[in-house]
N, C-alpha and C. Protein backbone atom coordinates (compact mmCIF):
# COMPACT_ATOMS: atom_id res chain seq x y z
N UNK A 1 -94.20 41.58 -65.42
CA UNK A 1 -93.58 42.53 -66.31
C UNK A 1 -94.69 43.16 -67.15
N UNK A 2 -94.78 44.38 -67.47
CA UNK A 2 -95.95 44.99 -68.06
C UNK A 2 -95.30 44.84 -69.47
N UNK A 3 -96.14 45.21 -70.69
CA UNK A 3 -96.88 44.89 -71.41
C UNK A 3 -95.48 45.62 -72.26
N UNK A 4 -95.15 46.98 -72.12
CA UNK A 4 -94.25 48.37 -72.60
C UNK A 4 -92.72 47.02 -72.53
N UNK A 5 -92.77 46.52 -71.72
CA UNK A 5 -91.40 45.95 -71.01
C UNK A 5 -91.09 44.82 -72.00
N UNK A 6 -91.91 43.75 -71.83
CA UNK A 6 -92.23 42.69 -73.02
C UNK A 6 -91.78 42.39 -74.33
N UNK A 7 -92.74 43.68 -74.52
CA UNK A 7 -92.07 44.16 -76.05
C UNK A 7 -90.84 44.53 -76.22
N UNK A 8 -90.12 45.51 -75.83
CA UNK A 8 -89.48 46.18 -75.32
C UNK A 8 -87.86 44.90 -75.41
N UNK A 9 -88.44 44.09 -74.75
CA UNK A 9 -87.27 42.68 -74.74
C UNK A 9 -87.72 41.58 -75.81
N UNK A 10 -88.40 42.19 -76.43
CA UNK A 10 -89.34 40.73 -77.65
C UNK A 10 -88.05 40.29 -77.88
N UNK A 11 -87.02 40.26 -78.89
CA UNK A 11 -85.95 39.62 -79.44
C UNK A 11 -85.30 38.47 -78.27
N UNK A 12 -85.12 39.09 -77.19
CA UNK A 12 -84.61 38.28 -76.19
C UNK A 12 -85.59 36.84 -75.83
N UNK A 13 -86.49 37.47 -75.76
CA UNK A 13 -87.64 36.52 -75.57
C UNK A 13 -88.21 35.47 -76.53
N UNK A 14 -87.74 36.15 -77.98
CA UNK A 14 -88.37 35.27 -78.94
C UNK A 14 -87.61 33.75 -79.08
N UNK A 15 -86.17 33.98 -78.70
CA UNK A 15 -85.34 32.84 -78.84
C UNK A 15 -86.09 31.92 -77.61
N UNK A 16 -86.39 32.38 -76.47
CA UNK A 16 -86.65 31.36 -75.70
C UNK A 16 -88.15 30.50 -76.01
N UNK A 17 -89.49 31.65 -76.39
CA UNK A 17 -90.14 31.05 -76.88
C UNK A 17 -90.15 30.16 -78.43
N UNK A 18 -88.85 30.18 -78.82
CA UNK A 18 -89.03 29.21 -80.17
C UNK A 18 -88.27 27.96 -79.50
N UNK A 19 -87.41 28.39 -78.73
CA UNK A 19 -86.64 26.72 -77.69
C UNK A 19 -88.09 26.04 -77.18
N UNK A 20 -88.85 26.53 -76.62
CA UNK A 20 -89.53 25.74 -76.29
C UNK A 20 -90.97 25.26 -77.25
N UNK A 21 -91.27 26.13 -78.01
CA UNK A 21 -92.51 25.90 -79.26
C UNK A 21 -91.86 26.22 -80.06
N UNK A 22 -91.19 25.06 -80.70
CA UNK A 22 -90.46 24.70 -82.04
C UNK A 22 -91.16 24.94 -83.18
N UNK A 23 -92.32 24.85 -83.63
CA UNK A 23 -93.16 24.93 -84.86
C UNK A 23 -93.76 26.50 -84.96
N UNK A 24 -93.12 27.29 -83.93
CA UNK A 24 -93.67 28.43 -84.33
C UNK A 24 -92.57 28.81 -85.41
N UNK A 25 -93.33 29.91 -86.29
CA UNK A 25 -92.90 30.26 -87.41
C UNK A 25 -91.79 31.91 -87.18
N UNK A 26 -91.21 32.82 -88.06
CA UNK A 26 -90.96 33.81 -87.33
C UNK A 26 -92.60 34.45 -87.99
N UNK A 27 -92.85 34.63 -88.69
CA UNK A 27 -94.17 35.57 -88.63
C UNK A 27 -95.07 35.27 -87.06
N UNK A 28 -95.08 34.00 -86.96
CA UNK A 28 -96.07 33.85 -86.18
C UNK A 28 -95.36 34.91 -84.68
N UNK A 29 -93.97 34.60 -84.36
CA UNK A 29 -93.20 35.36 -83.61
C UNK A 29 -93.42 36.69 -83.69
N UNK A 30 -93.53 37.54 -85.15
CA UNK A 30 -93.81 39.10 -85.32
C UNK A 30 -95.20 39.21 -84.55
N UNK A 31 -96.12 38.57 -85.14
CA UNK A 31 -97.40 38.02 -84.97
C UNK A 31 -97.68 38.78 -83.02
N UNK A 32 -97.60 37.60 -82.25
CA UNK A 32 -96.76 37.42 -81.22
C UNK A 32 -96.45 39.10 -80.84
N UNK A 33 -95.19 39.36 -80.86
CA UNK A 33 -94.95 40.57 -80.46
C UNK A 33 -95.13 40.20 -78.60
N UNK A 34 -94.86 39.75 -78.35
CA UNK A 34 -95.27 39.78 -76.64
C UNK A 34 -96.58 39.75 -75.71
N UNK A 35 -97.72 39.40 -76.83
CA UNK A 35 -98.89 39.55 -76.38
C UNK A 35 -99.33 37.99 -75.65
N UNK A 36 -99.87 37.34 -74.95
CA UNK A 36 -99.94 36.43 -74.13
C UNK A 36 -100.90 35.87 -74.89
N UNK A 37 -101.96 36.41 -75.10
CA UNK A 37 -103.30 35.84 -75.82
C UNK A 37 -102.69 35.49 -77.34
N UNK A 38 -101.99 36.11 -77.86
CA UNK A 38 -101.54 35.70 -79.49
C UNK A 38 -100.58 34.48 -78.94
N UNK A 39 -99.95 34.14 -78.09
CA UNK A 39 -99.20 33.42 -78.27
C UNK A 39 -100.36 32.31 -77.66
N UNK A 40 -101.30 32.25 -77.09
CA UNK A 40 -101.74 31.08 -76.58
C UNK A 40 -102.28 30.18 -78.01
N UNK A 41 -102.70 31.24 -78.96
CA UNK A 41 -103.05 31.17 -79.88
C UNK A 41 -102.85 30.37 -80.88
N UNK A 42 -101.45 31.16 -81.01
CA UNK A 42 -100.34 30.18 -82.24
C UNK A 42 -99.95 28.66 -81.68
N UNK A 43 -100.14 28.71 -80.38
CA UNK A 43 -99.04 27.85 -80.23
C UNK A 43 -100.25 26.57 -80.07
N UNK A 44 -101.93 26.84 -79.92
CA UNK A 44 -102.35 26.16 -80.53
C UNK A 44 -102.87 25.37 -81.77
N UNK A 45 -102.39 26.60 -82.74
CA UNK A 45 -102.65 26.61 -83.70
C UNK A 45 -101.68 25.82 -84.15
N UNK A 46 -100.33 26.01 -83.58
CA UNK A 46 -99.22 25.37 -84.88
C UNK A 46 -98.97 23.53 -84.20
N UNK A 47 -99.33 23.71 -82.68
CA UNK A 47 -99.07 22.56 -82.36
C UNK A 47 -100.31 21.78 -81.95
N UNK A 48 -100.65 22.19 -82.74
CA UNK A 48 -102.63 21.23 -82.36
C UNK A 48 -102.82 20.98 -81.09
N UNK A 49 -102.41 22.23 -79.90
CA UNK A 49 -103.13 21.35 -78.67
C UNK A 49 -104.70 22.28 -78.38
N UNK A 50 -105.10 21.89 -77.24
CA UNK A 50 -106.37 22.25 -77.24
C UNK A 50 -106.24 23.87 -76.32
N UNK A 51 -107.03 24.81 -76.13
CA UNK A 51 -106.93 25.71 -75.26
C UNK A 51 -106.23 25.88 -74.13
N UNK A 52 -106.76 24.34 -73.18
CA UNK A 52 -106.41 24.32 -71.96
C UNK A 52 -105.09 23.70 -71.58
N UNK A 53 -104.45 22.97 -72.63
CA UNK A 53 -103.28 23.00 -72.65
C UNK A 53 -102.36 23.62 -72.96
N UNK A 54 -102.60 24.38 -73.81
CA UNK A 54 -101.62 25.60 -74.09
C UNK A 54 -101.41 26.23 -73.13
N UNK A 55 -102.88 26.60 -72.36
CA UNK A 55 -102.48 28.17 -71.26
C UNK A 55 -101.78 26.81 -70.38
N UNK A 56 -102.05 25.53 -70.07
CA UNK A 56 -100.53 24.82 -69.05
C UNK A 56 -99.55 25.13 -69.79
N UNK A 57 -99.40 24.91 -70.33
CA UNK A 57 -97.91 24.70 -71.35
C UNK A 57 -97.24 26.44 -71.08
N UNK A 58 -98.04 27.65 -71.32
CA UNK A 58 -97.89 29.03 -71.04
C UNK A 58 -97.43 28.79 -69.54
N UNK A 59 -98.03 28.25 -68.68
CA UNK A 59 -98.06 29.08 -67.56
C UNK A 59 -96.85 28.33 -66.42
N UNK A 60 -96.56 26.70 -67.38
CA UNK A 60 -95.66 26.08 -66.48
C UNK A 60 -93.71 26.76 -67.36
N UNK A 61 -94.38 26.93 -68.61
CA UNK A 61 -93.03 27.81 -69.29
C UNK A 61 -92.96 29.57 -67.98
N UNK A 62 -93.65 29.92 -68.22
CA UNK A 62 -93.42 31.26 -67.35
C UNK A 62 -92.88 31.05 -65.57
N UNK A 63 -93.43 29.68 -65.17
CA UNK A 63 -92.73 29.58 -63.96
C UNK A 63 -91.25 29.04 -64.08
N UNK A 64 -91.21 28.71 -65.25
CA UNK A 64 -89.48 28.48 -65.10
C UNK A 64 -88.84 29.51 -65.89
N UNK A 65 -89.41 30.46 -66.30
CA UNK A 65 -88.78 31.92 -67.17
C UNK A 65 -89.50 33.16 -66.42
N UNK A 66 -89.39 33.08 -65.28
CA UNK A 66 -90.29 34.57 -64.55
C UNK A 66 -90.26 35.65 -64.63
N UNK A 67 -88.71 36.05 -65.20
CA UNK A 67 -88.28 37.22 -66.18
C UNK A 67 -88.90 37.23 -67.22
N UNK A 68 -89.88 36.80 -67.83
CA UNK A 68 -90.42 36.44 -69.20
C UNK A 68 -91.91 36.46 -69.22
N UNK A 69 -92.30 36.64 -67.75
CA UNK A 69 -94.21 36.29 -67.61
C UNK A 69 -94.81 37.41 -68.89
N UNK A 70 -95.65 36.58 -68.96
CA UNK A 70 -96.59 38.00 -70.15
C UNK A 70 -97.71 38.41 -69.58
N UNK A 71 -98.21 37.98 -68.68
CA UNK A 71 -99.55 38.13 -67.71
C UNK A 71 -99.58 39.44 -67.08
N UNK A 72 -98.46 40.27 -67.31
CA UNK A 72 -98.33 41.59 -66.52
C UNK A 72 -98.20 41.16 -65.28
N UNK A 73 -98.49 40.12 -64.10
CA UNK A 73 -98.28 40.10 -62.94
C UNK A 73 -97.28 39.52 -62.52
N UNK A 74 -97.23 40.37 -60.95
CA UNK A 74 -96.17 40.00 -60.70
C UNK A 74 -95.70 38.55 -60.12
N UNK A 75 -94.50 38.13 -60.19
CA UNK A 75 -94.06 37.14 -59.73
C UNK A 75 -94.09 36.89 -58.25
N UNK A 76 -94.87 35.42 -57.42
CA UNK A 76 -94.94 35.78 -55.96
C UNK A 76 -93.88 34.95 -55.84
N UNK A 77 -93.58 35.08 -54.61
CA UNK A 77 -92.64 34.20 -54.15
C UNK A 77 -93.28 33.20 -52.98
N UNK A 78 -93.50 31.92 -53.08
CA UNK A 78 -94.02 31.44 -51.78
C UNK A 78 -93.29 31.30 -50.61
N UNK A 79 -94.12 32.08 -48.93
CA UNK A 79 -93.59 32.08 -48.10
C UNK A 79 -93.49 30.79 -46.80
N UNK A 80 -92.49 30.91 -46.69
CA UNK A 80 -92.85 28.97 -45.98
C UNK A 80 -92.79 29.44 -44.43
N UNK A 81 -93.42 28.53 -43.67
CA UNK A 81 -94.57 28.64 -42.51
C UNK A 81 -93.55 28.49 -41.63
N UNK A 82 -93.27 28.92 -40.55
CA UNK A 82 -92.35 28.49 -39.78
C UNK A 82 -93.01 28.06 -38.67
């Protein structure tokens, strides 16, 4: 989903990112705005993890919300081998 789109659905989105990162604040949410890098951010910031867990924590949340990716790319679908 590009970047215009994101935003565009922030409200929708914000509920799901506070279900899952509880200690975010709403500023930190305005903050946020749909940007991928601010949220890797906060969400280390508010929940003390380290870099490289956050972007897991980002990237295993976006495979179960794919309507929701912030990465701009698109969603693949894996094709199984026959």
């Amino acid at each position: 989903m590009n970047q215009d789109r994101i935003q565009g659905r922030w409200k929708q989105l914000k509920g799901k990112v506070r279900e899952q990162w509880g200690k975010l604040t709403d500023d930190d949410l305005d903050v946020i705005a749909g940007r991928r890098d601010q949220l890797l951010g906060r969400i280390q910031q508010r929940h003390g993890l380290a870099k490289d867990e956050a972007e897991r924590q980002v990237k295993n949340w976006e495979g179960r919300n794919p309507e929701f990716r912030l990465d701009g790319a698109p969603q693949r679908r894996r094709e199984r081998s026959q």
